[in-house]
N, C-alpha and C. Protein backbone atom coordinates (compact mmCIF):
# COMPACT_ATOMS: atom_id res chain seq x y z
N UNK A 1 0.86 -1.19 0.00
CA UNK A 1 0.00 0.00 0.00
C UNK A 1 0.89 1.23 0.00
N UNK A 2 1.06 2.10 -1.22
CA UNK A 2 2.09 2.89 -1.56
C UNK A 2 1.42 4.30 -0.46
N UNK A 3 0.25 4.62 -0.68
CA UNK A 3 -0.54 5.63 -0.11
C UNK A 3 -0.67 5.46 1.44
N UNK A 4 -0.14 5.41 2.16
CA UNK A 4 -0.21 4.85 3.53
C UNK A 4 -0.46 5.77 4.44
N UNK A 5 -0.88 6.78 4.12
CA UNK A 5 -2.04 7.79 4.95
C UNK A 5 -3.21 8.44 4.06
N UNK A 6 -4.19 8.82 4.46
CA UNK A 6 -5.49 9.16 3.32
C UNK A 6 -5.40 10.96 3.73
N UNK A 7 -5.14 11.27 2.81
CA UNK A 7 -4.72 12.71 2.66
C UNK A 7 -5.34 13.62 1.78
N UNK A 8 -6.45 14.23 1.90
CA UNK A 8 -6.60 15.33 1.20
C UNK A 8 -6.20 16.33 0.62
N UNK A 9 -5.07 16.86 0.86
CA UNK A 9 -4.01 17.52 0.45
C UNK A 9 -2.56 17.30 1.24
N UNK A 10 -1.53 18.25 0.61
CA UNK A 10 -0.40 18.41 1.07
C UNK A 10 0.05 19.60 1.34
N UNK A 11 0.90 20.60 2.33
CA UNK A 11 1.15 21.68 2.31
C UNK A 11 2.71 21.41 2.49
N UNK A 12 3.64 22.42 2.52
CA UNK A 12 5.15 22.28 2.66
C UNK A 12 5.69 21.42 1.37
N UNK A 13 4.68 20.94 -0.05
CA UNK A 13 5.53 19.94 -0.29
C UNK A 13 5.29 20.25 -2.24
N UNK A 14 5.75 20.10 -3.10
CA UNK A 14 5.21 19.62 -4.45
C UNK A 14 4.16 18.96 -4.65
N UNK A 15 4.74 17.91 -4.10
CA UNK A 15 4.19 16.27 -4.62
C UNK A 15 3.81 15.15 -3.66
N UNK A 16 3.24 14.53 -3.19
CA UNK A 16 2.35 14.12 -2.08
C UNK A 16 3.11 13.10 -1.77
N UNK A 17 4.07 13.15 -0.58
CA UNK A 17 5.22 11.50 -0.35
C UNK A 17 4.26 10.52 -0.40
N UNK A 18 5.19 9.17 -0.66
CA UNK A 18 4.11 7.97 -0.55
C UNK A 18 5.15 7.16 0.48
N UNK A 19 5.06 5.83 0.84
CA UNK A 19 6.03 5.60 1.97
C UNK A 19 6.77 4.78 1.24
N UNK A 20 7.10 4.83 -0.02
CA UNK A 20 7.78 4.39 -0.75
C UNK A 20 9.28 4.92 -1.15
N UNK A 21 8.47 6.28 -0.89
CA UNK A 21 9.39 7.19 -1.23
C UNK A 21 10.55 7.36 0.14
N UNK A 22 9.92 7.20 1.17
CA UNK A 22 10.54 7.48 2.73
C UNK A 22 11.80 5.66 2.31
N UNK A 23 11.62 4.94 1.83
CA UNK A 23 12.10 3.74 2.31
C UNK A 23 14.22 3.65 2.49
N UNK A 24 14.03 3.04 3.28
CA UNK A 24 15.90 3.13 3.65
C UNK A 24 15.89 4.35 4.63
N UNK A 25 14.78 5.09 4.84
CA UNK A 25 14.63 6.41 5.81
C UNK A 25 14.04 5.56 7.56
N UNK A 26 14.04 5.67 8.19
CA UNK A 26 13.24 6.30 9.02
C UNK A 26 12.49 7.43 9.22
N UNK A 27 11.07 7.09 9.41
CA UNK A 27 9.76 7.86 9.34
C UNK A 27 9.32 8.53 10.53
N UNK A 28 8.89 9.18 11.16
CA UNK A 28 8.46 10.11 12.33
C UNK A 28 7.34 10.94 11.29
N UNK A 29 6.09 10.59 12.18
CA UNK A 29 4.99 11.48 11.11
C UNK A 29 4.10 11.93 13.00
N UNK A 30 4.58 13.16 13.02
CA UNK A 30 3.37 14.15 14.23
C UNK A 30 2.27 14.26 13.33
N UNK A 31 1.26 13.08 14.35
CA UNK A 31 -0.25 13.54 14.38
C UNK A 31 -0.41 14.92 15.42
N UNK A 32 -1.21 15.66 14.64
CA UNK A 32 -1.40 17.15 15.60
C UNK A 32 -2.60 17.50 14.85
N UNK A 33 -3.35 18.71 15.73
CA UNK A 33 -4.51 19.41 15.27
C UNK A 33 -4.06 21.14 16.00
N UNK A 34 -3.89 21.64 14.74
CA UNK A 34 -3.25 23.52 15.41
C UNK A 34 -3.82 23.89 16.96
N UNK A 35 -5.28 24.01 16.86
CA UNK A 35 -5.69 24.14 18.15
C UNK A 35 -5.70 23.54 19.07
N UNK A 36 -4.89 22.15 19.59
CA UNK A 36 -4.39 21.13 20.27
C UNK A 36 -3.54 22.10 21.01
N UNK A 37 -3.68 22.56 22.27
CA UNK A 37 -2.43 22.81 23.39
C UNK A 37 -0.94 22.11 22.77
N UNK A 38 -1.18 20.41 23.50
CA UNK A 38 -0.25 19.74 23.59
C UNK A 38 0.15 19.43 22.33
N UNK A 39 -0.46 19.85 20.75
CA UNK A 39 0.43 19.65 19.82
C UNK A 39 1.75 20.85 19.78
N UNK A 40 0.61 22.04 19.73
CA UNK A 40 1.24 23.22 19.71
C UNK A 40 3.07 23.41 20.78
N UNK A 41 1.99 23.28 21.96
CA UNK A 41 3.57 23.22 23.02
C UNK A 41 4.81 21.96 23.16
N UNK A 42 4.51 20.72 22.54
CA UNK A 42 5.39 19.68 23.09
C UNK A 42 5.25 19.06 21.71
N UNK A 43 3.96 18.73 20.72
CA UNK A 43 4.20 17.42 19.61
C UNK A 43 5.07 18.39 18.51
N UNK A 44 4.58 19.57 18.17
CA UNK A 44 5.10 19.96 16.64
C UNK A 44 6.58 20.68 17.56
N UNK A 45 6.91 21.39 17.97
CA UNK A 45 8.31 21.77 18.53
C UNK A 45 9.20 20.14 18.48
N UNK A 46 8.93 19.09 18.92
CA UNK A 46 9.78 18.19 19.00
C UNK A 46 10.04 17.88 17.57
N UNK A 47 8.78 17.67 16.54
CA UNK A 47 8.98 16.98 15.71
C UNK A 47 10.08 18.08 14.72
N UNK A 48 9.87 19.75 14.94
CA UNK A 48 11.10 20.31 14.31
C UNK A 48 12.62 19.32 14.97
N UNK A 49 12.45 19.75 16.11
CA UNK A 49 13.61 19.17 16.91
C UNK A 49 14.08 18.15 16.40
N UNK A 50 13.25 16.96 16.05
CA UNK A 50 13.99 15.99 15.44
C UNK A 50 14.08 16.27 13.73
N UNK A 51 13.33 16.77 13.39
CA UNK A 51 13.94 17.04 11.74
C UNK A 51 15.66 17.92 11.86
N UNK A 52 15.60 18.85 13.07
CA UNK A 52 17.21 19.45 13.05
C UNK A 52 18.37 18.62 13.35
N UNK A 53 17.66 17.53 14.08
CA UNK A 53 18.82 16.42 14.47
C UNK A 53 19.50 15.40 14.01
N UNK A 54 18.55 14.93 13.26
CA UNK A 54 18.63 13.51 12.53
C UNK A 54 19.20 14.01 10.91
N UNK A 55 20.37 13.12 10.46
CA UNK A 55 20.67 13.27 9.09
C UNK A 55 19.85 13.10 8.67
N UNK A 56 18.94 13.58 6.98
CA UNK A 56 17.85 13.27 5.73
C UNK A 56 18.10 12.35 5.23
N UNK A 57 19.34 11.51 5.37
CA UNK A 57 19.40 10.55 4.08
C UNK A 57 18.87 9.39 5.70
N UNK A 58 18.68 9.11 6.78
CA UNK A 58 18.29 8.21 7.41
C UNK A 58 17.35 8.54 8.16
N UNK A 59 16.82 9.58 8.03
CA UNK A 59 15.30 10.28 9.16
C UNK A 59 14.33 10.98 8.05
N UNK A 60 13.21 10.94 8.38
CA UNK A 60 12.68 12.10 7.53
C UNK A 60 11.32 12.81 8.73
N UNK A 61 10.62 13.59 8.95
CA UNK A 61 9.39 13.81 9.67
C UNK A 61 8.26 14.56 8.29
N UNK A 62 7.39 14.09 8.93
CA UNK A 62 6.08 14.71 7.72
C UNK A 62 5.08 15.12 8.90
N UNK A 63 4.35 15.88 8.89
CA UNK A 63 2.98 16.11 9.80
C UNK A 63 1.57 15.56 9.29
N UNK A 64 0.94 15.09 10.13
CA UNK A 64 -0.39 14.95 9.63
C UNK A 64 -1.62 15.96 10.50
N UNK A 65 -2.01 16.28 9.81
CA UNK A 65 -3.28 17.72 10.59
C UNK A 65 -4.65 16.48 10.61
N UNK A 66 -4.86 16.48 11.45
CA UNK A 66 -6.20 15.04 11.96
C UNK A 66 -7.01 16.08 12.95
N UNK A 67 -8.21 16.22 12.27
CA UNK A 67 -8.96 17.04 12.92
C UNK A 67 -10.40 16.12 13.38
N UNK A 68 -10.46 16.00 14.07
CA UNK A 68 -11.90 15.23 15.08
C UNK A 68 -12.47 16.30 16.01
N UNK A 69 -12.29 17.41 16.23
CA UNK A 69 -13.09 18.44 16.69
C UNK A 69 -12.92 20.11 16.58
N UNK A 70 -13.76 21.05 16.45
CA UNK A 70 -13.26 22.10 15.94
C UNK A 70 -13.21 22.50 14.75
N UNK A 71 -14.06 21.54 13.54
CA UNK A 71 -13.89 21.70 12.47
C UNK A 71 -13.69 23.07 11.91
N UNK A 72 -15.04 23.39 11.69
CA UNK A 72 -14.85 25.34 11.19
C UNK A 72 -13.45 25.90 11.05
N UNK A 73 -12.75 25.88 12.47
CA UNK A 73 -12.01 26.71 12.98
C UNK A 73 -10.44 26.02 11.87
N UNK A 74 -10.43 24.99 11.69
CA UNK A 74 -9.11 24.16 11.08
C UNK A 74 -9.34 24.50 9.77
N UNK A 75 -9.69 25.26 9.36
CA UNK A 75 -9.57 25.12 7.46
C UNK A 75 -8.12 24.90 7.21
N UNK A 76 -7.99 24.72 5.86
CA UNK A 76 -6.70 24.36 5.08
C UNK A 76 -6.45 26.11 5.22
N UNK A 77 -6.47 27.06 4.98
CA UNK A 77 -6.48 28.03 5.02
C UNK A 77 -5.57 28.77 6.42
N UNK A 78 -6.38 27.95 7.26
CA UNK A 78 -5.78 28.48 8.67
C UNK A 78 -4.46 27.47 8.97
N UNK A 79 -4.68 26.08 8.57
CA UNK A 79 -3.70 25.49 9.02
C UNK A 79 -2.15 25.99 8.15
N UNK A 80 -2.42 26.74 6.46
CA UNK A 80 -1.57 27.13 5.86
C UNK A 80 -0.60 28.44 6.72
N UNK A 81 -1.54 29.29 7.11
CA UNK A 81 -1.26 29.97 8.22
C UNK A 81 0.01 29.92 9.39
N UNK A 82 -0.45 28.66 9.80
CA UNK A 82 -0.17 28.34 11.22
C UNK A 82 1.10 27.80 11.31
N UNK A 83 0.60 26.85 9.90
CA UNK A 83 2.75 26.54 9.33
C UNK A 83 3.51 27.77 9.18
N UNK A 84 2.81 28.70 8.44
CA UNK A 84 3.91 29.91 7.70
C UNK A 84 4.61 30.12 9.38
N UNK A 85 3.51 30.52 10.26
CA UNK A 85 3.64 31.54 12.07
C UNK A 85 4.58 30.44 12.08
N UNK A 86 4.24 29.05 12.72
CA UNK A 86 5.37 28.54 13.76
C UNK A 86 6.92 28.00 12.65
N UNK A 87 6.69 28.31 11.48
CA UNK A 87 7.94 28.00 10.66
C UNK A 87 8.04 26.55 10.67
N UNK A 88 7.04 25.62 10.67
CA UNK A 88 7.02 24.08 10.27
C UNK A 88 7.17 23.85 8.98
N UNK A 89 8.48 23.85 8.34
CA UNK A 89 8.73 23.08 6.71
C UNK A 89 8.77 21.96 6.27
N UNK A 90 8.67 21.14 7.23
CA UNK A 90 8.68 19.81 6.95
C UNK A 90 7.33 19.51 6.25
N UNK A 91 7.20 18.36 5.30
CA UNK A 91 5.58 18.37 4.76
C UNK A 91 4.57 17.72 5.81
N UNK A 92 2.90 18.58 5.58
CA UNK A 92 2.16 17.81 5.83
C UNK A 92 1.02 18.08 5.68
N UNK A 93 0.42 16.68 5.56
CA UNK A 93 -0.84 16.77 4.98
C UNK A 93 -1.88 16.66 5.87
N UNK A 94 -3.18 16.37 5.77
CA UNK A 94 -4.57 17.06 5.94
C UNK A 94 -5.27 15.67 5.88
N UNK A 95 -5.28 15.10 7.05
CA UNK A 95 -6.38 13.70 7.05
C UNK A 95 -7.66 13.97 6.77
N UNK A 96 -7.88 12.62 5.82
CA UNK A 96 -9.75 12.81 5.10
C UNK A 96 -10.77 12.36 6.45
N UNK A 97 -11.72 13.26 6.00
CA UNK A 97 -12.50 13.04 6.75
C UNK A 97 -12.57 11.56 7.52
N UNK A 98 -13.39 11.24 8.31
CA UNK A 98 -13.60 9.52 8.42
C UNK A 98 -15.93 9.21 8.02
N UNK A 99 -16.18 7.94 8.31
CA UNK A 99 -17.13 8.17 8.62
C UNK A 99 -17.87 8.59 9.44
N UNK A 100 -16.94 8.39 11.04
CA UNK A 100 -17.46 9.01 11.93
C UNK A 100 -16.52 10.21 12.89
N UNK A 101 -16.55 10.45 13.78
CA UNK A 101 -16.19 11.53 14.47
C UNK A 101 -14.43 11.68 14.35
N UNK A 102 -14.11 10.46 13.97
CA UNK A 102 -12.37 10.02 13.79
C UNK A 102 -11.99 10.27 11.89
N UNK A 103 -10.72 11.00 11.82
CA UNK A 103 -10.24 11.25 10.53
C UNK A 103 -9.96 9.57 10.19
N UNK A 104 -10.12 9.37 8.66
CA UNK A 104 -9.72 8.16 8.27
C UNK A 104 -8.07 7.67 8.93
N UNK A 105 -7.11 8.29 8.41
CA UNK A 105 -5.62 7.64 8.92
C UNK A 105 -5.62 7.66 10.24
N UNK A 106 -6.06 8.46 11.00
CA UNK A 106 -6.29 8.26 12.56
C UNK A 106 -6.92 7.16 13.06
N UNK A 107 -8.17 6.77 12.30
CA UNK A 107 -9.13 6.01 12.55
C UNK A 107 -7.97 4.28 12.40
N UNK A 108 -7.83 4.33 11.22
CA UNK A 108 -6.76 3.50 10.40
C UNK A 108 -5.73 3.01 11.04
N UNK A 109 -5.21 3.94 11.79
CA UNK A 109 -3.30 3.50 12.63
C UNK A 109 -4.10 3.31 14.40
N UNK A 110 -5.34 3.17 14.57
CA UNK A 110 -6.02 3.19 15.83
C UNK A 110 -5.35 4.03 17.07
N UNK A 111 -5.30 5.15 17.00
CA UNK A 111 -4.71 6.20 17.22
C UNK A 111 -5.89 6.82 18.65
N UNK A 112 -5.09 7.10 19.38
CA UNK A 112 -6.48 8.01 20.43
C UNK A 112 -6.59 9.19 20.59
N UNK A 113 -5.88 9.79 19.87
CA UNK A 113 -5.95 11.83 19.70
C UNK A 113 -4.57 12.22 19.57
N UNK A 114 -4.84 13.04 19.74
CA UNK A 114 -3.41 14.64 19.82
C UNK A 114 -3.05 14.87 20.81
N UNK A 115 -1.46 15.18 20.41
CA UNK A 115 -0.71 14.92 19.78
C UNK A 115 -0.14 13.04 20.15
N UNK A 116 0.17 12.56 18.44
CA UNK A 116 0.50 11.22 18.61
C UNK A 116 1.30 11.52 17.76
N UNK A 117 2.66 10.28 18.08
CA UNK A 117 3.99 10.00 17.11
C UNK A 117 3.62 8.69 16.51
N UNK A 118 3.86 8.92 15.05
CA UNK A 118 3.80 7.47 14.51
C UNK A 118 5.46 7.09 14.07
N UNK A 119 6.27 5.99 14.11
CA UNK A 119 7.57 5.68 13.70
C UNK A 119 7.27 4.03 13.12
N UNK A 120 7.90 4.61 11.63
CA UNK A 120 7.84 3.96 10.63
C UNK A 120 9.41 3.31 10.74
N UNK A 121 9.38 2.07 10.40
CA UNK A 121 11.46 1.67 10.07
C UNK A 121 11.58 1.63 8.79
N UNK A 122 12.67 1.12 8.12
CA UNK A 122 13.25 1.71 7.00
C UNK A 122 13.18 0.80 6.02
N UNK A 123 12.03 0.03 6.36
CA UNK A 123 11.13 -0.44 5.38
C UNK A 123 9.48 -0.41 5.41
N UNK A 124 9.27 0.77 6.16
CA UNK A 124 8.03 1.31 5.47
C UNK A 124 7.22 0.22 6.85
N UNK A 125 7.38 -0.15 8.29
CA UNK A 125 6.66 -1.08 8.76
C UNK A 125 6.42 0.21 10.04
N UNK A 126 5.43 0.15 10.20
CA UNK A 126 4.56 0.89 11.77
C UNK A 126 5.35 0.38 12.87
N UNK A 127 6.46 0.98 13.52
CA UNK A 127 6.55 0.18 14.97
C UNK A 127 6.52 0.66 15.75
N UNK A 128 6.24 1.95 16.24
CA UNK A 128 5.70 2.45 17.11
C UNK A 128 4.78 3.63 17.14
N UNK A 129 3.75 3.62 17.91
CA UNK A 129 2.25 4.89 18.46
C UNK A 129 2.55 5.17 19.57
N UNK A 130 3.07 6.39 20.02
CA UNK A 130 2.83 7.40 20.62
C UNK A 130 1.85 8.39 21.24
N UNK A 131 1.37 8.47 22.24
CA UNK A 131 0.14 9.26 22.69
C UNK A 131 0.43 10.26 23.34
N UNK A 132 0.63 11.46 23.37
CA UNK A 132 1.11 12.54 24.42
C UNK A 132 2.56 12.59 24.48
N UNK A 133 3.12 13.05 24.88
CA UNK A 133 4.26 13.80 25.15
C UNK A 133 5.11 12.52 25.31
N UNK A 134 6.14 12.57 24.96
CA UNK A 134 7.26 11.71 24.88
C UNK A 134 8.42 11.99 25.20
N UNK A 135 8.90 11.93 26.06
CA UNK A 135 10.48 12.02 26.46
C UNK A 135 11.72 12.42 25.66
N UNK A 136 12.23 13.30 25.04
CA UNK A 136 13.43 13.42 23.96
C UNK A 136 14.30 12.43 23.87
N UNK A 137 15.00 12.11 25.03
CA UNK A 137 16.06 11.40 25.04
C UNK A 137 15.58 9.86 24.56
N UNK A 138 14.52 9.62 25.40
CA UNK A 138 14.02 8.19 24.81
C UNK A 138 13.11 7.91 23.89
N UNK A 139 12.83 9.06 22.81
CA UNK A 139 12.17 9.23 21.59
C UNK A 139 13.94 9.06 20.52
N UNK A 140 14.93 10.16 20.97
CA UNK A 140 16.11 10.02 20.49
C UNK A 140 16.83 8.38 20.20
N UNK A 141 16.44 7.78 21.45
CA UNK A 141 17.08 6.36 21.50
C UNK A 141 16.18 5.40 20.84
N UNK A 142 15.03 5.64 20.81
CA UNK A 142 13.94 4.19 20.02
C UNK A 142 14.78 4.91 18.51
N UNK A 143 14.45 6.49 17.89
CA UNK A 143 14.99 6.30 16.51
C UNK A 143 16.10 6.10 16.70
N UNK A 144 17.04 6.18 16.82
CA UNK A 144 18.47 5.96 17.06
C UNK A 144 18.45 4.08 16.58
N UNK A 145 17.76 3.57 17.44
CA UNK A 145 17.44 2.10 17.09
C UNK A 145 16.95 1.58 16.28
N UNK A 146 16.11 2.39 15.34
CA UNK A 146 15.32 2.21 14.03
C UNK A 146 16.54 2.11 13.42
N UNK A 147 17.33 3.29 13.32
CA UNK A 147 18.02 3.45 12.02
C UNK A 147 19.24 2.70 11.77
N UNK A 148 19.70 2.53 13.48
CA UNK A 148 20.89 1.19 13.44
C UNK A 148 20.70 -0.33 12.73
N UNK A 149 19.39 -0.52 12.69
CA UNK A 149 18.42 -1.40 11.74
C UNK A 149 19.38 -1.68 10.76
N UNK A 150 19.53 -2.70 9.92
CA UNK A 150 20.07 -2.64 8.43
C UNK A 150 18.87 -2.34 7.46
N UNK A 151 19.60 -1.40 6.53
CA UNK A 151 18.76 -1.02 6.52
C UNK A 151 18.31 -1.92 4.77
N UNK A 152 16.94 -2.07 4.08
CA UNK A 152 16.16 -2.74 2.87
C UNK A 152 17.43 -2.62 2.01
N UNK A 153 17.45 -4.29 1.79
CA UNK A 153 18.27 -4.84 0.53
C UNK A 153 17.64 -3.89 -0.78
């Protein structure tokens, strides 16, 4: 499954990554919603943090905007915004609706809100969900351990 989040759009980016494209990388994708406290103060600051830390040719971070409450207030519009204010360049996209009160990829990776870390290894496999605030040093050491991985023949 090349499409491995359901995305309505993309902001920060050209062309819409697929996790195909991430592979031989290690993945870090912040689930966040702008008006989320705890994305705002602790999920999206780290996830810069680790895009400044980690070499590109073995890390990458993308954001996903997963909105389950507050709709109105989240347009693509505002969230374009909110990247320009807090200077988030890394890409990210805009989870599709779901059927019910949960965005599809949220719904999908069984996720329980904002802010959540998803970490992908460097072949494109889910191995760890994150719920709330996470420790640096031992967010530093699980990727650190991804990437020591060998990495796809």
């Amino acid at each position: 499954m090349d499409h491995f989040l359901f995305a309505t759009e993309w902001l920060n980016t050209d062309s819409a990554p697929t996790l195909a494209g991430f592979r031989g990388r290690v993945l870090a994708v912040e689930v966040f919603q702008m008006l989320c406290p705890g994305c705002v103060l602790h999920g999206l600051p780290q996830a810069q943090r680790l895009a400044q830390t980690f070499m590109s040719g073995d890390f990458a971070v993308i954001g996903l905007h997963s909105v389950f409450e507050h709709h109105d207030a989240n347009s693509r519009e505002s969230l374009a915004a909110f990247l320009h204010e807090w200077r988030i360049r890394f890409p990210v996209a805009i989870d599709a609706p779901g059927e019910g009160a949960m965005p599809r990829t949220m719904e999908a990776w069984a996720l329980q809100g904002t802010p959540s870390l998803v970490l992908f290894d460097r072949q494109g496999e889910m191995r760890a969900r994150h719920f709330g605030q996470v420790p640096d040093l031992a967010l530093g050491a699980e990727i650190m351990s991804l990437i020591r991985e060998d990495p796809p023949s």
